[in-house]
PDB file of N, CA and C in Angstrom:
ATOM      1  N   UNK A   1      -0.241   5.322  -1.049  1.00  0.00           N
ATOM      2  CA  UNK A   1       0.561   4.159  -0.787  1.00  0.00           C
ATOM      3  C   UNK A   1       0.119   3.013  -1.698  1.00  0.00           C
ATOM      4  N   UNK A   2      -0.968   2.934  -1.856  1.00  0.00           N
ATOM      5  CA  UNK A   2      -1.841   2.142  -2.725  1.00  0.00           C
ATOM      6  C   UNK A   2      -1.250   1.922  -4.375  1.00  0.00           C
ATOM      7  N   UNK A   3      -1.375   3.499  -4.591  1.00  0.00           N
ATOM      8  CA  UNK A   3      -0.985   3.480  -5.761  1.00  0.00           C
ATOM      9  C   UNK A   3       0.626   3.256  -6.584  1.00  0.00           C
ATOM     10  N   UNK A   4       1.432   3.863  -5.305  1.00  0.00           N
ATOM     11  CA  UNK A   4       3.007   3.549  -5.184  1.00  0.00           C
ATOM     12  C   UNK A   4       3.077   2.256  -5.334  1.00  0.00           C
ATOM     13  N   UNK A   5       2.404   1.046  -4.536  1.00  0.00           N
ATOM     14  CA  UNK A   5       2.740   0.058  -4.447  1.00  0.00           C
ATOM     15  C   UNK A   5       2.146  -1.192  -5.550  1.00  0.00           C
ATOM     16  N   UNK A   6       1.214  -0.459  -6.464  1.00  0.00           N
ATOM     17  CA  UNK A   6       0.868  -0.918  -7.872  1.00  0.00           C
ATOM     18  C   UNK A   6       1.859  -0.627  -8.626  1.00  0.00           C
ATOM     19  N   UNK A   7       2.060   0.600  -8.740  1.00  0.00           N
ATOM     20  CA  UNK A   7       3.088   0.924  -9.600  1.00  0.00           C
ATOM     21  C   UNK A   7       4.751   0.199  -9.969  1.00  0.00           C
ATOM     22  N   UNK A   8       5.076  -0.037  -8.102  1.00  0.00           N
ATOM     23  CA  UNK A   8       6.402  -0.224  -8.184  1.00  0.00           C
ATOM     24  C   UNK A   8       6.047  -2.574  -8.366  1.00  0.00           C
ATOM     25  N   UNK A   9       5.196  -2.630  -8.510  1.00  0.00           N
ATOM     26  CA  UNK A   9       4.460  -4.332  -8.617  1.00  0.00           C
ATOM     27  C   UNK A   9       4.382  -4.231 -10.307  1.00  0.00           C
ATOM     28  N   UNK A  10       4.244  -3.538 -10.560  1.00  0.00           N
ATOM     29  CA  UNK A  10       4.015  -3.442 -12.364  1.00  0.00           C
ATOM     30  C   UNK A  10       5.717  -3.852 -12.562  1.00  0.00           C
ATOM     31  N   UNK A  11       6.590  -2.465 -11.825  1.00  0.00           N
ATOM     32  CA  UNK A  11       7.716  -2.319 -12.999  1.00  0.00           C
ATOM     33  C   UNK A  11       8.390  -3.543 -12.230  1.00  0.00           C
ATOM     34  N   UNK A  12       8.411  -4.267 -11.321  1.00  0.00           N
ATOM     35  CA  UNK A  12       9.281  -5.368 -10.916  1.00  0.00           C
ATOM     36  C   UNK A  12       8.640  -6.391 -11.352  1.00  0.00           C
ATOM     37  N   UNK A  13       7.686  -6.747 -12.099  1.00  0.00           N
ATOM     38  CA  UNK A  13       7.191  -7.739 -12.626  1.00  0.00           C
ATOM     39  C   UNK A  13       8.004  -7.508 -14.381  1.00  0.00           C
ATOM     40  N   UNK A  14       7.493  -6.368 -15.110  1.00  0.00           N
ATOM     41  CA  UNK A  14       7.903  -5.915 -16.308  1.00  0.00           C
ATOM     42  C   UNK A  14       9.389  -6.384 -16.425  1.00  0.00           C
ATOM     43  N   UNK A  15       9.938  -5.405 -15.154  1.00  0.00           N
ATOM     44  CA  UNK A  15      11.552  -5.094 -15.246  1.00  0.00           C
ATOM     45  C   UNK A  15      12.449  -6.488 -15.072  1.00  0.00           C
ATOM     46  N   UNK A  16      11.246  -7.674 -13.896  1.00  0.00           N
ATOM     47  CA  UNK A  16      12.085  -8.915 -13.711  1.00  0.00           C
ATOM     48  C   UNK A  16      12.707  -8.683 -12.519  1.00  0.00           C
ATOM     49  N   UNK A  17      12.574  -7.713 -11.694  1.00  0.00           N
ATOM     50  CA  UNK A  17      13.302  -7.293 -10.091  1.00  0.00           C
ATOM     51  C   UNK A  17      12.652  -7.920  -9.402  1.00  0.00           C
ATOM     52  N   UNK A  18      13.066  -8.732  -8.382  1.00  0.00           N
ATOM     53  CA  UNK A  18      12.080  -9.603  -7.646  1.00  0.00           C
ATOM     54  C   UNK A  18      11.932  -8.476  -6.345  1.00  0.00           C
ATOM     55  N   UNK A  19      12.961  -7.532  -6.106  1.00  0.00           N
ATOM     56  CA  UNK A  19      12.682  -6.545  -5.007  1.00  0.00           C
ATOM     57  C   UNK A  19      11.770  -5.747  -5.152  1.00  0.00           C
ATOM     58  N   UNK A  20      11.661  -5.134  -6.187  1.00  0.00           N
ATOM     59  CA  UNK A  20      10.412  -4.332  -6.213  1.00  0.00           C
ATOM     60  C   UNK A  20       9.088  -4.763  -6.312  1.00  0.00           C
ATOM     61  N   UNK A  21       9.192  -6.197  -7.023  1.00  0.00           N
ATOM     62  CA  UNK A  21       7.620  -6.778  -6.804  1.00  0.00           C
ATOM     63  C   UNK A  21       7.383  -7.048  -5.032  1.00  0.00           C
ATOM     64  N   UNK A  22       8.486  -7.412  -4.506  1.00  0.00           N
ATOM     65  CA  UNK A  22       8.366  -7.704  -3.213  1.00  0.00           C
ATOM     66  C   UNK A  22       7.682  -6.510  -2.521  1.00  0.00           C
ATOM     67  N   UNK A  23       8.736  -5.398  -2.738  1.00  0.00           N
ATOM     68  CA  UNK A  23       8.207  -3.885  -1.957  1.00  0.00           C
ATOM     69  C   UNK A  23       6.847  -3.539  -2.224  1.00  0.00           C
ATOM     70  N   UNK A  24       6.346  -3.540  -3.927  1.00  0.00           N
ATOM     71  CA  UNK A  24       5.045  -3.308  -4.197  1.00  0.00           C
ATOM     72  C   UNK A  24       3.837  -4.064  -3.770  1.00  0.00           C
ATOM     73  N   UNK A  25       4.021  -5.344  -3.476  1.00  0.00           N
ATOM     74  CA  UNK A  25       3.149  -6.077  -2.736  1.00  0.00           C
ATOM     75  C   UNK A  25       2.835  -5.606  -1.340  1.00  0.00           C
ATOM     76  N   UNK A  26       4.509  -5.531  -0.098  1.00  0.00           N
ATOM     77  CA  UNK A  26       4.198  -4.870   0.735  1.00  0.00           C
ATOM     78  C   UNK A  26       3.265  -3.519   0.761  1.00  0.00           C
ATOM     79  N   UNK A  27       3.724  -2.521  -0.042  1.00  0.00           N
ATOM     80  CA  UNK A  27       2.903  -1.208   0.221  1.00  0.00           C
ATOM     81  C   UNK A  27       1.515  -1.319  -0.255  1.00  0.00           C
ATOM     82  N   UNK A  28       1.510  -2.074  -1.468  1.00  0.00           N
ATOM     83  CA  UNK A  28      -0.381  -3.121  -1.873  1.00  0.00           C
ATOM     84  C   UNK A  28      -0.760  -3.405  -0.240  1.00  0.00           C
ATOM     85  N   UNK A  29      -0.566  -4.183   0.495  1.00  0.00           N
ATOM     86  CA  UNK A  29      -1.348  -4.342   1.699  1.00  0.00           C
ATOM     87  C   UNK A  29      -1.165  -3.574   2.625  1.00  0.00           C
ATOM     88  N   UNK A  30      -0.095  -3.457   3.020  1.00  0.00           N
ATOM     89  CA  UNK A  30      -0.518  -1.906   3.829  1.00  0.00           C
ATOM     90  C   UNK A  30      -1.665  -1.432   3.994  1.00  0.00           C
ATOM     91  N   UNK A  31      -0.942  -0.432   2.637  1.00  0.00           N
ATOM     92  CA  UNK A  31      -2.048   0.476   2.169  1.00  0.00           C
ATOM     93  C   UNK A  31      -3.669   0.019   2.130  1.00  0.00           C
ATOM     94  N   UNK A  32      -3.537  -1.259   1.792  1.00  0.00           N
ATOM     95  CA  UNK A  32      -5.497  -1.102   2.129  1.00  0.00           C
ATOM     96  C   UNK A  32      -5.981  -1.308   3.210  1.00  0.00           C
ATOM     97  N   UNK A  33      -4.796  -2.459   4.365  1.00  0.00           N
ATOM     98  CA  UNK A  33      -5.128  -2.428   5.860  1.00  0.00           C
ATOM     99  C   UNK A  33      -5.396  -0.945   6.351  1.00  0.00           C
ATOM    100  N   UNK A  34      -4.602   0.170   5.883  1.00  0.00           N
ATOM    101  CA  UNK A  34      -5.277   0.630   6.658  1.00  0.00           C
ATOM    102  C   UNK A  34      -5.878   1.795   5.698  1.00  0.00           C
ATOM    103  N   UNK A  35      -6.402   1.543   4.505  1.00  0.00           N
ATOM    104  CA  UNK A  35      -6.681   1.957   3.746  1.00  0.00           C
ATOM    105  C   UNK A  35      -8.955   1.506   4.826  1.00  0.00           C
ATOM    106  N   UNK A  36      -8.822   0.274   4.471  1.00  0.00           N
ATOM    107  CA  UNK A  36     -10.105  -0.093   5.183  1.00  0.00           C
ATOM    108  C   UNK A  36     -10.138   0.425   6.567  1.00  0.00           C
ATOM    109  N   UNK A  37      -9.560   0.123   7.359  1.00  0.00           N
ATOM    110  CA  UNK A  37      -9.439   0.833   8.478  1.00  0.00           C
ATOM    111  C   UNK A  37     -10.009   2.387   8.830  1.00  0.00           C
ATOM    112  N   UNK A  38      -9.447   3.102   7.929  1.00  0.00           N
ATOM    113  CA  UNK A  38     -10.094   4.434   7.972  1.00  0.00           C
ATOM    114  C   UNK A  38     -11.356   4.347   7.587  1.00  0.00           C
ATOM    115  N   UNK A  39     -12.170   3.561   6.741  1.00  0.00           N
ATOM    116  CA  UNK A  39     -13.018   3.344   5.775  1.00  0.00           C
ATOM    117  C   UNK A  39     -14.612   2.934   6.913  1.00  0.00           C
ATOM    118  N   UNK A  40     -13.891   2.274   7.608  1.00  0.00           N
ATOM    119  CA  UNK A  40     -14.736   1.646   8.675  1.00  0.00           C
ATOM    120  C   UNK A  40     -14.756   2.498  10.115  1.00  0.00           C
ATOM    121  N   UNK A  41     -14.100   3.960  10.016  1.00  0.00           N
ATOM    122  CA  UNK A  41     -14.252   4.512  10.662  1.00  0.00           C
ATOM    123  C   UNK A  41     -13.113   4.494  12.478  1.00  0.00           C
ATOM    124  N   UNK A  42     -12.582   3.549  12.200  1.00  0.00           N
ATOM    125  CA  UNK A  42     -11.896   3.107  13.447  1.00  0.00           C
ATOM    126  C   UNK A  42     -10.328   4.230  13.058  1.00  0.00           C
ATOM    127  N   UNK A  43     -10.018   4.471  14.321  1.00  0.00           N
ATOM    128  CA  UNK A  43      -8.561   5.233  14.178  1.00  0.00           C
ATOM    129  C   UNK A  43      -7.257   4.421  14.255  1.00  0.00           C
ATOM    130  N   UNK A  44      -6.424   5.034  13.332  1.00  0.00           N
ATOM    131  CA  UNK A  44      -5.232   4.876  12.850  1.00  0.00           C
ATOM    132  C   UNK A  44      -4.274   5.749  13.416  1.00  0.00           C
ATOM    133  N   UNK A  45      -3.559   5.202  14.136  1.00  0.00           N
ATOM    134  CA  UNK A  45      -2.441   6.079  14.569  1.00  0.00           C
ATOM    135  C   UNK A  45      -2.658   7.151  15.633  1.00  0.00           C
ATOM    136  N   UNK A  46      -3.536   7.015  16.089  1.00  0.00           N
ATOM    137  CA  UNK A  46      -4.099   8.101  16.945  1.00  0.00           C
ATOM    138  C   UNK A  46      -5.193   9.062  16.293  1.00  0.00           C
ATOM    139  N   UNK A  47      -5.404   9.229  14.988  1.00  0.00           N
ATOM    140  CA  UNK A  47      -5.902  10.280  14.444  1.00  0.00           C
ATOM    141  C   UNK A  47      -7.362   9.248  13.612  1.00  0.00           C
ATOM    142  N   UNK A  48      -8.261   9.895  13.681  1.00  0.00           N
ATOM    143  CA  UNK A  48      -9.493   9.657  13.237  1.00  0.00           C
ATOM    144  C   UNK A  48      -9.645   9.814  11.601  1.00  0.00           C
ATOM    145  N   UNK A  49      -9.197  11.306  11.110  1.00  0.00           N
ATOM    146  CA  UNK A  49      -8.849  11.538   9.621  1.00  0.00           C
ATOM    147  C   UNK A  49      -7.539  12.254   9.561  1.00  0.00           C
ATOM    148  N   UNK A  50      -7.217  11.800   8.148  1.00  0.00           N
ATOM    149  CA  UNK A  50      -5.617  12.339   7.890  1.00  0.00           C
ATOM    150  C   UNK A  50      -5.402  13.066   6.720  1.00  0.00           C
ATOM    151  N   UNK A  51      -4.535  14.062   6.757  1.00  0.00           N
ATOM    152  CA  UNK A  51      -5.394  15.507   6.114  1.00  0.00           C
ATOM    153  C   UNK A  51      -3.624  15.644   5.304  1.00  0.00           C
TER     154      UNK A  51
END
């Protein structure tokens, strides 16, 4: 998700789409909320690790 949401922050910055920088920011935090989350050991979604 992390990386989706760099990616799609690159090409809406490049491309000039203000939607996709928008979306890529969203999936940028997300992704590390609960990117840390797992990190620190606490469960996500019910599940401890996600396979």
């Amino acid at each position: 998700m992390i990386v989706l949401g760099a990616i799609l922050l690159i090409l809406g910055l490049v491309l000039g789409m203000s939607i996709l920088t928008y979306i890529g920011v969203v999936l940028l935090v997300i992704g590390a909320v609960l990117w840390v989350l797992g990190a620190v050991g606490r469960p996500v979604g019910g599940r401890k690790v996600w396979y």
